[in-house]
PDB file of N, CA and C in Angstrom:
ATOM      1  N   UNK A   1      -7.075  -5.594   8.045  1.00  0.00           N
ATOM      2  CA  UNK A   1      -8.204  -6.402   7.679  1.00  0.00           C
ATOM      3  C   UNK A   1      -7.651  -7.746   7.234  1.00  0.00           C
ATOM      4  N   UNK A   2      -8.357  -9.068   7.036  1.00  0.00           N
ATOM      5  CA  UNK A   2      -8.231 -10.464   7.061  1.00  0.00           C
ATOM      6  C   UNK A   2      -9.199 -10.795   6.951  1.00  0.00           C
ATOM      7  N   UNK A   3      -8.819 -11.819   6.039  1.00  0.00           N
ATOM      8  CA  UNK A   3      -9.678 -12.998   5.805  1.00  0.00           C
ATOM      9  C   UNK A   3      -9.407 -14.276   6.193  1.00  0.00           C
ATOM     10  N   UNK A   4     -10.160 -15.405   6.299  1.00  0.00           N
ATOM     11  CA  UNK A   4      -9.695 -16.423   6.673  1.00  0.00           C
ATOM     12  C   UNK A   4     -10.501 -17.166   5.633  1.00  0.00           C
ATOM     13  N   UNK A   5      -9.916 -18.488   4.975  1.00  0.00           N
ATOM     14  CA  UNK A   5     -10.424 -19.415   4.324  1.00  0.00           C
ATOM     15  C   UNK A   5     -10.201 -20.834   4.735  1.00  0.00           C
ATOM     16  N   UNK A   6     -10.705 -21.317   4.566  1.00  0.00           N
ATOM     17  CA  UNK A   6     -11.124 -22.973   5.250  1.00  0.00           C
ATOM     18  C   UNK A   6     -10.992 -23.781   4.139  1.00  0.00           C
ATOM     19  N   UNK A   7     -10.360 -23.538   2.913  1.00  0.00           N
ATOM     20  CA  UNK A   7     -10.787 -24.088   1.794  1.00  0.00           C
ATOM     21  C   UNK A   7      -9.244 -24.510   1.359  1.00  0.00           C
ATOM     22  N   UNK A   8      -8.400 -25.529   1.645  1.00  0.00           N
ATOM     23  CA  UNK A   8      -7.399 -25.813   1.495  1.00  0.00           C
ATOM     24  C   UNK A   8      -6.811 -25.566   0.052  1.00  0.00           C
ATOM     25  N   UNK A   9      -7.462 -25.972  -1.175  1.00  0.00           N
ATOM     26  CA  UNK A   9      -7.224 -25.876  -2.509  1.00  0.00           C
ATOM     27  C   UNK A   9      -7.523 -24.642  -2.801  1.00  0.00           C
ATOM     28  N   UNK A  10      -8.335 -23.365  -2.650  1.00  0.00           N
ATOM     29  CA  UNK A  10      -8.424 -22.295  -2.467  1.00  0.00           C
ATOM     30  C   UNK A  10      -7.059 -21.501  -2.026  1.00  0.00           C
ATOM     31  N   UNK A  11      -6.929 -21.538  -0.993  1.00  0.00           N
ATOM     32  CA  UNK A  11      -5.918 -21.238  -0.171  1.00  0.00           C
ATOM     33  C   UNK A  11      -4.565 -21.101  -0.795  1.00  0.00           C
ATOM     34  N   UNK A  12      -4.626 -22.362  -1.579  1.00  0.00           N
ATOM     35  CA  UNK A  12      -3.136 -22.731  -2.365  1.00  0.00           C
ATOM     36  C   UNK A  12      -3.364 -22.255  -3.260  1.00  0.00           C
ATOM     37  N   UNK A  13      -4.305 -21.661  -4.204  1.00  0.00           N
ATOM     38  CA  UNK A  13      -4.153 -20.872  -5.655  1.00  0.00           C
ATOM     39  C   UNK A  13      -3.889 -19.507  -5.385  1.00  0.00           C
ATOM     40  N   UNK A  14      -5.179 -19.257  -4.416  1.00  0.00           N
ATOM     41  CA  UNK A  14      -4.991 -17.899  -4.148  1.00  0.00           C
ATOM     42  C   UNK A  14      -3.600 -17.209  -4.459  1.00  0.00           C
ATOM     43  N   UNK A  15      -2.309 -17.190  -3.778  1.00  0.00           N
ATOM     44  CA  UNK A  15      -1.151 -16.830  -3.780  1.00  0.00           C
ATOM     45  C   UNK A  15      -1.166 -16.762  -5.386  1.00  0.00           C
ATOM     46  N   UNK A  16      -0.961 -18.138  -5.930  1.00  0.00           N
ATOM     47  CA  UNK A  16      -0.232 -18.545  -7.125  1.00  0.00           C
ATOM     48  C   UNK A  16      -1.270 -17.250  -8.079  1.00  0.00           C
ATOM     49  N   UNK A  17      -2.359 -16.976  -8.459  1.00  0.00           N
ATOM     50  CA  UNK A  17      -3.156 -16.220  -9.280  1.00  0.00           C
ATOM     51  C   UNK A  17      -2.587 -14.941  -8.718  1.00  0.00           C
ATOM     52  N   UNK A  18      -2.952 -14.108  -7.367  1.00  0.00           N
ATOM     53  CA  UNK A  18      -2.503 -12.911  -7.178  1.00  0.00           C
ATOM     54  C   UNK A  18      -1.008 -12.028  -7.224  1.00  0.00           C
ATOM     55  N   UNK A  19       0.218 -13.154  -6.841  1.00  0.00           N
ATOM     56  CA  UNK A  19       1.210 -12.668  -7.211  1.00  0.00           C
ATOM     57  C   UNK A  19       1.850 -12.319  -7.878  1.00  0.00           C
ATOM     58  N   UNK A  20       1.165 -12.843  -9.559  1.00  0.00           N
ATOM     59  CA  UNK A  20       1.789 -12.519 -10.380  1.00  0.00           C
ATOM     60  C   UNK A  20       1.071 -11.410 -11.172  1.00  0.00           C
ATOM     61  N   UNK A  21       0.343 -10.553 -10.354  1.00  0.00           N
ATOM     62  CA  UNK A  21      -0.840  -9.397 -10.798  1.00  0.00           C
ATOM     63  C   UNK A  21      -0.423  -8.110  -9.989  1.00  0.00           C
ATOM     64  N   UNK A  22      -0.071  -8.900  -8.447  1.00  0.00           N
ATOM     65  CA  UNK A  22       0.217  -7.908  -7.827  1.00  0.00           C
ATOM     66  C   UNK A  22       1.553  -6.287  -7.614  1.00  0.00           C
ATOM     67  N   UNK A  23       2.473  -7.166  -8.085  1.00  0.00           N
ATOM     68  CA  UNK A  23       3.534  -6.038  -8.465  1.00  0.00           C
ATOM     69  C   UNK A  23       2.913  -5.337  -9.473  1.00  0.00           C
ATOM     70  N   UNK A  24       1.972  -5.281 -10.333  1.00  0.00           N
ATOM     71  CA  UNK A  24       2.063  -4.298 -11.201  1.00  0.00           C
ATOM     72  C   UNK A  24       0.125  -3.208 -11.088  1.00  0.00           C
ATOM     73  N   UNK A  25      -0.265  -4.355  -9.779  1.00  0.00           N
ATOM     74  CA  UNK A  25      -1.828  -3.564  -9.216  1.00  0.00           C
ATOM     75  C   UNK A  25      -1.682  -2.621  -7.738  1.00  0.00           C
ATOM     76  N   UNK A  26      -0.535  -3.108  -7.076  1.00  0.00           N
ATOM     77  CA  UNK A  26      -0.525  -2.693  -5.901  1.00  0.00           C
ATOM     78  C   UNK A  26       0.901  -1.820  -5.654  1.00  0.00           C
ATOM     79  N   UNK A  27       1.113  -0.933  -4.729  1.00  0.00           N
ATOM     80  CA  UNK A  27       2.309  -0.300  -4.261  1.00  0.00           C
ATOM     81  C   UNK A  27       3.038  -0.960  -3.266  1.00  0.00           C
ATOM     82  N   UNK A  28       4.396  -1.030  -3.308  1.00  0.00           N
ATOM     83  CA  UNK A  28       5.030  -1.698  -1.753  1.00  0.00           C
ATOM     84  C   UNK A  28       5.504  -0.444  -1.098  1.00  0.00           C
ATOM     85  N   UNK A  29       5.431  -0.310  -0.061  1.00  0.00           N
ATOM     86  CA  UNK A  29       5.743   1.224   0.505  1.00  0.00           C
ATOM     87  C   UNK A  29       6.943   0.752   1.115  1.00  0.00           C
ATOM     88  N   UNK A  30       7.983   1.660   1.542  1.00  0.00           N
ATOM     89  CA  UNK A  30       9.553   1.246   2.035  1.00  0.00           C
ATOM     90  C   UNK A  30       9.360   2.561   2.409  1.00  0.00           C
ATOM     91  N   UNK A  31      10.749   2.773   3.456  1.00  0.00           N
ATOM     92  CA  UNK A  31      10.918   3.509   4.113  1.00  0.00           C
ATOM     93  C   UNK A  31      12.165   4.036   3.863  1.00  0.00           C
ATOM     94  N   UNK A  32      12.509   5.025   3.083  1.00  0.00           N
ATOM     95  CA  UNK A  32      13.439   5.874   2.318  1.00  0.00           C
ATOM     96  C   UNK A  32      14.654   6.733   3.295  1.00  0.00           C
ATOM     97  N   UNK A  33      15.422   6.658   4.188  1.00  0.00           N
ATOM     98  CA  UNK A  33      15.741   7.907   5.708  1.00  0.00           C
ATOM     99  C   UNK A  33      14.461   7.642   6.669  1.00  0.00           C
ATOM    100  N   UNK A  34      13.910   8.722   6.503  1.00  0.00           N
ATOM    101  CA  UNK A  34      12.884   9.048   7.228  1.00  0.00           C
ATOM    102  C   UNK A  34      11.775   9.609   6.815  1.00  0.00           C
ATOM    103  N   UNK A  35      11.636   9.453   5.371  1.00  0.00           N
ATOM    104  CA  UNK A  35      10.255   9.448   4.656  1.00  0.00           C
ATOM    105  C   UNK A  35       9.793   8.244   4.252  1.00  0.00           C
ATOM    106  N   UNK A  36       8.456   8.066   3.695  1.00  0.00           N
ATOM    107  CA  UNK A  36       8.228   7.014   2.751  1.00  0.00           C
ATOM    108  C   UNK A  36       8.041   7.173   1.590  1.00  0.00           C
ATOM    109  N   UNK A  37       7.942   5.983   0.558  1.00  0.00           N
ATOM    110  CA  UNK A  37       8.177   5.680  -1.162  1.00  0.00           C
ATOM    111  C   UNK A  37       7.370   4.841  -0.984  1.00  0.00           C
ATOM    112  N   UNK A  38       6.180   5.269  -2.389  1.00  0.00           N
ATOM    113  CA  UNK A  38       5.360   4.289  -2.485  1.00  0.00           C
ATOM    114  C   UNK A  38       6.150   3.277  -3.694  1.00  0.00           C
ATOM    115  N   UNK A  39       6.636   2.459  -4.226  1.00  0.00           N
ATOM    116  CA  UNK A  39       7.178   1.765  -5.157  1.00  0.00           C
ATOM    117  C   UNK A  39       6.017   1.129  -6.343  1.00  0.00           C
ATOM    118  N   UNK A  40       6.195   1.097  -7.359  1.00  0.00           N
ATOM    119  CA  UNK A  40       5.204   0.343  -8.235  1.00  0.00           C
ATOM    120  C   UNK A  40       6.080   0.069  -9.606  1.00  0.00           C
ATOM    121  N   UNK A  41       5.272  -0.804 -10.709  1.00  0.00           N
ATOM    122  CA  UNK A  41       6.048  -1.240 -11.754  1.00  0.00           C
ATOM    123  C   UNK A  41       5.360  -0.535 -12.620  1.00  0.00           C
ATOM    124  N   UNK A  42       5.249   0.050 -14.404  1.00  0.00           N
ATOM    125  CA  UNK A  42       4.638   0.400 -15.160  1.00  0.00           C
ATOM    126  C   UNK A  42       5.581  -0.279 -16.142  1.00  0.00           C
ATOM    127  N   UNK A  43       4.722  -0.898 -16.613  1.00  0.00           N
ATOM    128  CA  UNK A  43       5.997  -1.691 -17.281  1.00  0.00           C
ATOM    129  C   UNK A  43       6.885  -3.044 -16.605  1.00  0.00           C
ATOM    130  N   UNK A  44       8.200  -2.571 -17.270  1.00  0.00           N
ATOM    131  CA  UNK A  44       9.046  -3.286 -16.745  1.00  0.00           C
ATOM    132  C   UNK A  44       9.837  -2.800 -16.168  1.00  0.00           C
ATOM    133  N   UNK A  45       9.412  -1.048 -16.125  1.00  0.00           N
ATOM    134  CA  UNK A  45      10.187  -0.267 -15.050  1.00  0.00           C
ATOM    135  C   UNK A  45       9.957  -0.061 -13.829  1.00  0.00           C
ATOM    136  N   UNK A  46      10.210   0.378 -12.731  1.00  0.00           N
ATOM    137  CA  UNK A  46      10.072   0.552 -11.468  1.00  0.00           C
ATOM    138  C   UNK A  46      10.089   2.033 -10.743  1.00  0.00           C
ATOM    139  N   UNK A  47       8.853   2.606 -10.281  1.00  0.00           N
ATOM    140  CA  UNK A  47       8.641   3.718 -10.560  1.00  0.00           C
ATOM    141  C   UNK A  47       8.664   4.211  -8.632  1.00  0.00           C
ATOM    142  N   UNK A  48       9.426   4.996  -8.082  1.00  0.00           N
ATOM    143  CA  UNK A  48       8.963   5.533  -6.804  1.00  0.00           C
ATOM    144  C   UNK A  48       8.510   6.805  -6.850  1.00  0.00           C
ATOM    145  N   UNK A  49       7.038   6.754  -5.669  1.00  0.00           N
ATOM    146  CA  UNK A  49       6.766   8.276  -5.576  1.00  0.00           C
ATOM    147  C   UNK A  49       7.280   8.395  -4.023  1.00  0.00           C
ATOM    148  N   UNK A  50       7.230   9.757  -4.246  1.00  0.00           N
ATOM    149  CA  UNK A  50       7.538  10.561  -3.112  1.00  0.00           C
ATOM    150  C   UNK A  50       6.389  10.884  -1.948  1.00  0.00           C
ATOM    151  N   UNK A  51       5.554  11.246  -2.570  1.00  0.00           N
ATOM    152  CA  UNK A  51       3.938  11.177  -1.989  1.00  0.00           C
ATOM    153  C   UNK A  51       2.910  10.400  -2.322  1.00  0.00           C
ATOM    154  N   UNK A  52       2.021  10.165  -1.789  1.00  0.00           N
ATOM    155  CA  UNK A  52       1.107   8.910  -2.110  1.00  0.00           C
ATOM    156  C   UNK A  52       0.598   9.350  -3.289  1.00  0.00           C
ATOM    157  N   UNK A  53       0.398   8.147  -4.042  1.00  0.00           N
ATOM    158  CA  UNK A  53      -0.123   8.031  -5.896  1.00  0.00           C
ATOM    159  C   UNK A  53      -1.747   7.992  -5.782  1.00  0.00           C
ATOM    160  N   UNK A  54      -2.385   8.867  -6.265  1.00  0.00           N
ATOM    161  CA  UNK A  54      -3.543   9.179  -6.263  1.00  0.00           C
ATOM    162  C   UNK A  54      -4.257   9.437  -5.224  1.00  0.00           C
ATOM    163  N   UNK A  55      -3.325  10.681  -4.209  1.00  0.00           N
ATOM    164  CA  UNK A  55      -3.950  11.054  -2.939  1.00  0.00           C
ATOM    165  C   UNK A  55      -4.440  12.517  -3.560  1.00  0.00           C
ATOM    166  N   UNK A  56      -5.283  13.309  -3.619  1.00  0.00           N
ATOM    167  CA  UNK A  56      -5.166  14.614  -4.110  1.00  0.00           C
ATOM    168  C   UNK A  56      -5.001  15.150  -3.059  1.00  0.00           C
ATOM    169  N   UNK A  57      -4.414  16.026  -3.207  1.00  0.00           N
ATOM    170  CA  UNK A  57      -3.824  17.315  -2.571  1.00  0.00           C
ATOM    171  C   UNK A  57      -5.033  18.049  -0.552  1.00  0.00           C
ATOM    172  N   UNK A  58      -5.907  17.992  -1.278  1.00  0.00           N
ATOM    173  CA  UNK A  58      -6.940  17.832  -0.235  1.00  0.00           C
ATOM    174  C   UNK A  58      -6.771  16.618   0.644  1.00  0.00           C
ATOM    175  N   UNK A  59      -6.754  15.330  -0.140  1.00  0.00           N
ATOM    176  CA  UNK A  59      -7.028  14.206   0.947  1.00  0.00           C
ATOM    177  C   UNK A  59      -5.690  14.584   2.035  1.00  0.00           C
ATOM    178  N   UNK A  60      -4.563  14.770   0.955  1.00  0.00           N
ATOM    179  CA  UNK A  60      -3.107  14.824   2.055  1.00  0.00           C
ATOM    180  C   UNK A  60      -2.896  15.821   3.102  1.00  0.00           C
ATOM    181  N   UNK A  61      -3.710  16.536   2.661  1.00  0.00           N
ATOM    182  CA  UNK A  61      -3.563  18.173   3.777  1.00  0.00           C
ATOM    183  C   UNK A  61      -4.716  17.717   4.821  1.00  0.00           C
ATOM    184  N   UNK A  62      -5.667  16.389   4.587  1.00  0.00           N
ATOM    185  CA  UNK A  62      -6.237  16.515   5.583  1.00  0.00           C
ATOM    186  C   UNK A  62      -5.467  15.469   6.410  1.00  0.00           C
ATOM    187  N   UNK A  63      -5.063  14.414   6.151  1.00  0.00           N
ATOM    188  CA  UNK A  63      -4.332  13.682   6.902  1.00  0.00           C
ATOM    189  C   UNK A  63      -2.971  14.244   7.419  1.00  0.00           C
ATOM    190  N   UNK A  64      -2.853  14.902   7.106  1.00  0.00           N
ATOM    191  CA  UNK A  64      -1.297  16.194   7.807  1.00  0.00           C
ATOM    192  C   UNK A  64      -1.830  16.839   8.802  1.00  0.00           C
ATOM    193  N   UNK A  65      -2.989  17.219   8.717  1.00  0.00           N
ATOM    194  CA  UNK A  65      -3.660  17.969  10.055  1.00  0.00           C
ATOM    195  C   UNK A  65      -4.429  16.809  11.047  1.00  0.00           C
ATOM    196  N   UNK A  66      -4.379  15.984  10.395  1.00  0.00           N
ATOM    197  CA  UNK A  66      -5.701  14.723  11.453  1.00  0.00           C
ATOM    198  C   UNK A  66      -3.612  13.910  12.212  1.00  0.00           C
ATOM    199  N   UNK A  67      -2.830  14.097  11.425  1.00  0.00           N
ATOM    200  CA  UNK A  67      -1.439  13.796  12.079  1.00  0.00           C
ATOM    201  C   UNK A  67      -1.236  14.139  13.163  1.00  0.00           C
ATOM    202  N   UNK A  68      -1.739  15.769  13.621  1.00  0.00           N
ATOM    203  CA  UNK A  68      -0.945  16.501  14.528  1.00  0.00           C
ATOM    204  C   UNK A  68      -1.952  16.555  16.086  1.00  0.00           C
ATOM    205  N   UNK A  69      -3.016  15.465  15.815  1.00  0.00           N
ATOM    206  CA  UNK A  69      -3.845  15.236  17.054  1.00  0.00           C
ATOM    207  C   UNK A  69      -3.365  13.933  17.539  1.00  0.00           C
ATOM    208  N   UNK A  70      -3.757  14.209  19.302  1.00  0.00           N
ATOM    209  CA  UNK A  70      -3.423  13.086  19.975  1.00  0.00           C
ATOM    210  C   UNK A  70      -4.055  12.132  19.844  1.00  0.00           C
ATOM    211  N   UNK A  71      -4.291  11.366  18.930  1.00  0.00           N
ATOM    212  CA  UNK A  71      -5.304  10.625  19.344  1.00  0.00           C
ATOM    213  C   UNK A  71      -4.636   9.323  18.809  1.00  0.00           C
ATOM    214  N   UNK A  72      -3.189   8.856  18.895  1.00  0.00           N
ATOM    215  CA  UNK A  72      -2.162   7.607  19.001  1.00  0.00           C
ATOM    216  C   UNK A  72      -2.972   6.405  19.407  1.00  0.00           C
ATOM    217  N   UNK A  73      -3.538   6.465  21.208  1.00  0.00           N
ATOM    218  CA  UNK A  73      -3.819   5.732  21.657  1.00  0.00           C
ATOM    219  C   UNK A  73      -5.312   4.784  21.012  1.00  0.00           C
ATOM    220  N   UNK A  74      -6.296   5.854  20.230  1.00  0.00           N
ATOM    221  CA  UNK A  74      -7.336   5.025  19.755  1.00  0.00           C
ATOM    222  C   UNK A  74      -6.931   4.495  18.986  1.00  0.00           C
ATOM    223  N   UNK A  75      -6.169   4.388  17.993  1.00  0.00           N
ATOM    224  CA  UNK A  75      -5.405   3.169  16.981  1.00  0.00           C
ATOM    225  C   UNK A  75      -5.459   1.273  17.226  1.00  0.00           C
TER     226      UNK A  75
END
């Protein structure tokens, strides 16, 4: 998803206000071997999960089974 703004002075804050919110609102996901890590800060520490942070257990077992269909190409 995207947005587009037309608003030159907009444009230029945007960054400057969200980046310094975002390490500690959002996850950076990396790619660990051949799993993924969601990464986040609490604090001033730096915290990785192993499985997605506030997926329950249901949501993940359904996306493990919606994994194992062909359906690549509608993407």
């Amino acid at each position: 998803m995207g947005v587009v703004f037309e608003c030159p002075p907009l444009a230029k804050r945007l960054p400057e206000e969200n980046d310094s919110d975002l390490a500690h609102t959002a996850y950076r996901v990396e790619l660990d071997g051949r799993r993924l890590v969601w990464v986040t800060h609490e604090g001033d520490q730096e915290v990785r999960h192993t499985s997605e942070p506030a997926a329950s257990l249901r949501k993940r077992m359904k996306v493990k089974v919606l994994s194992w269909l062909p359906i690549e190409w509608m993407l």
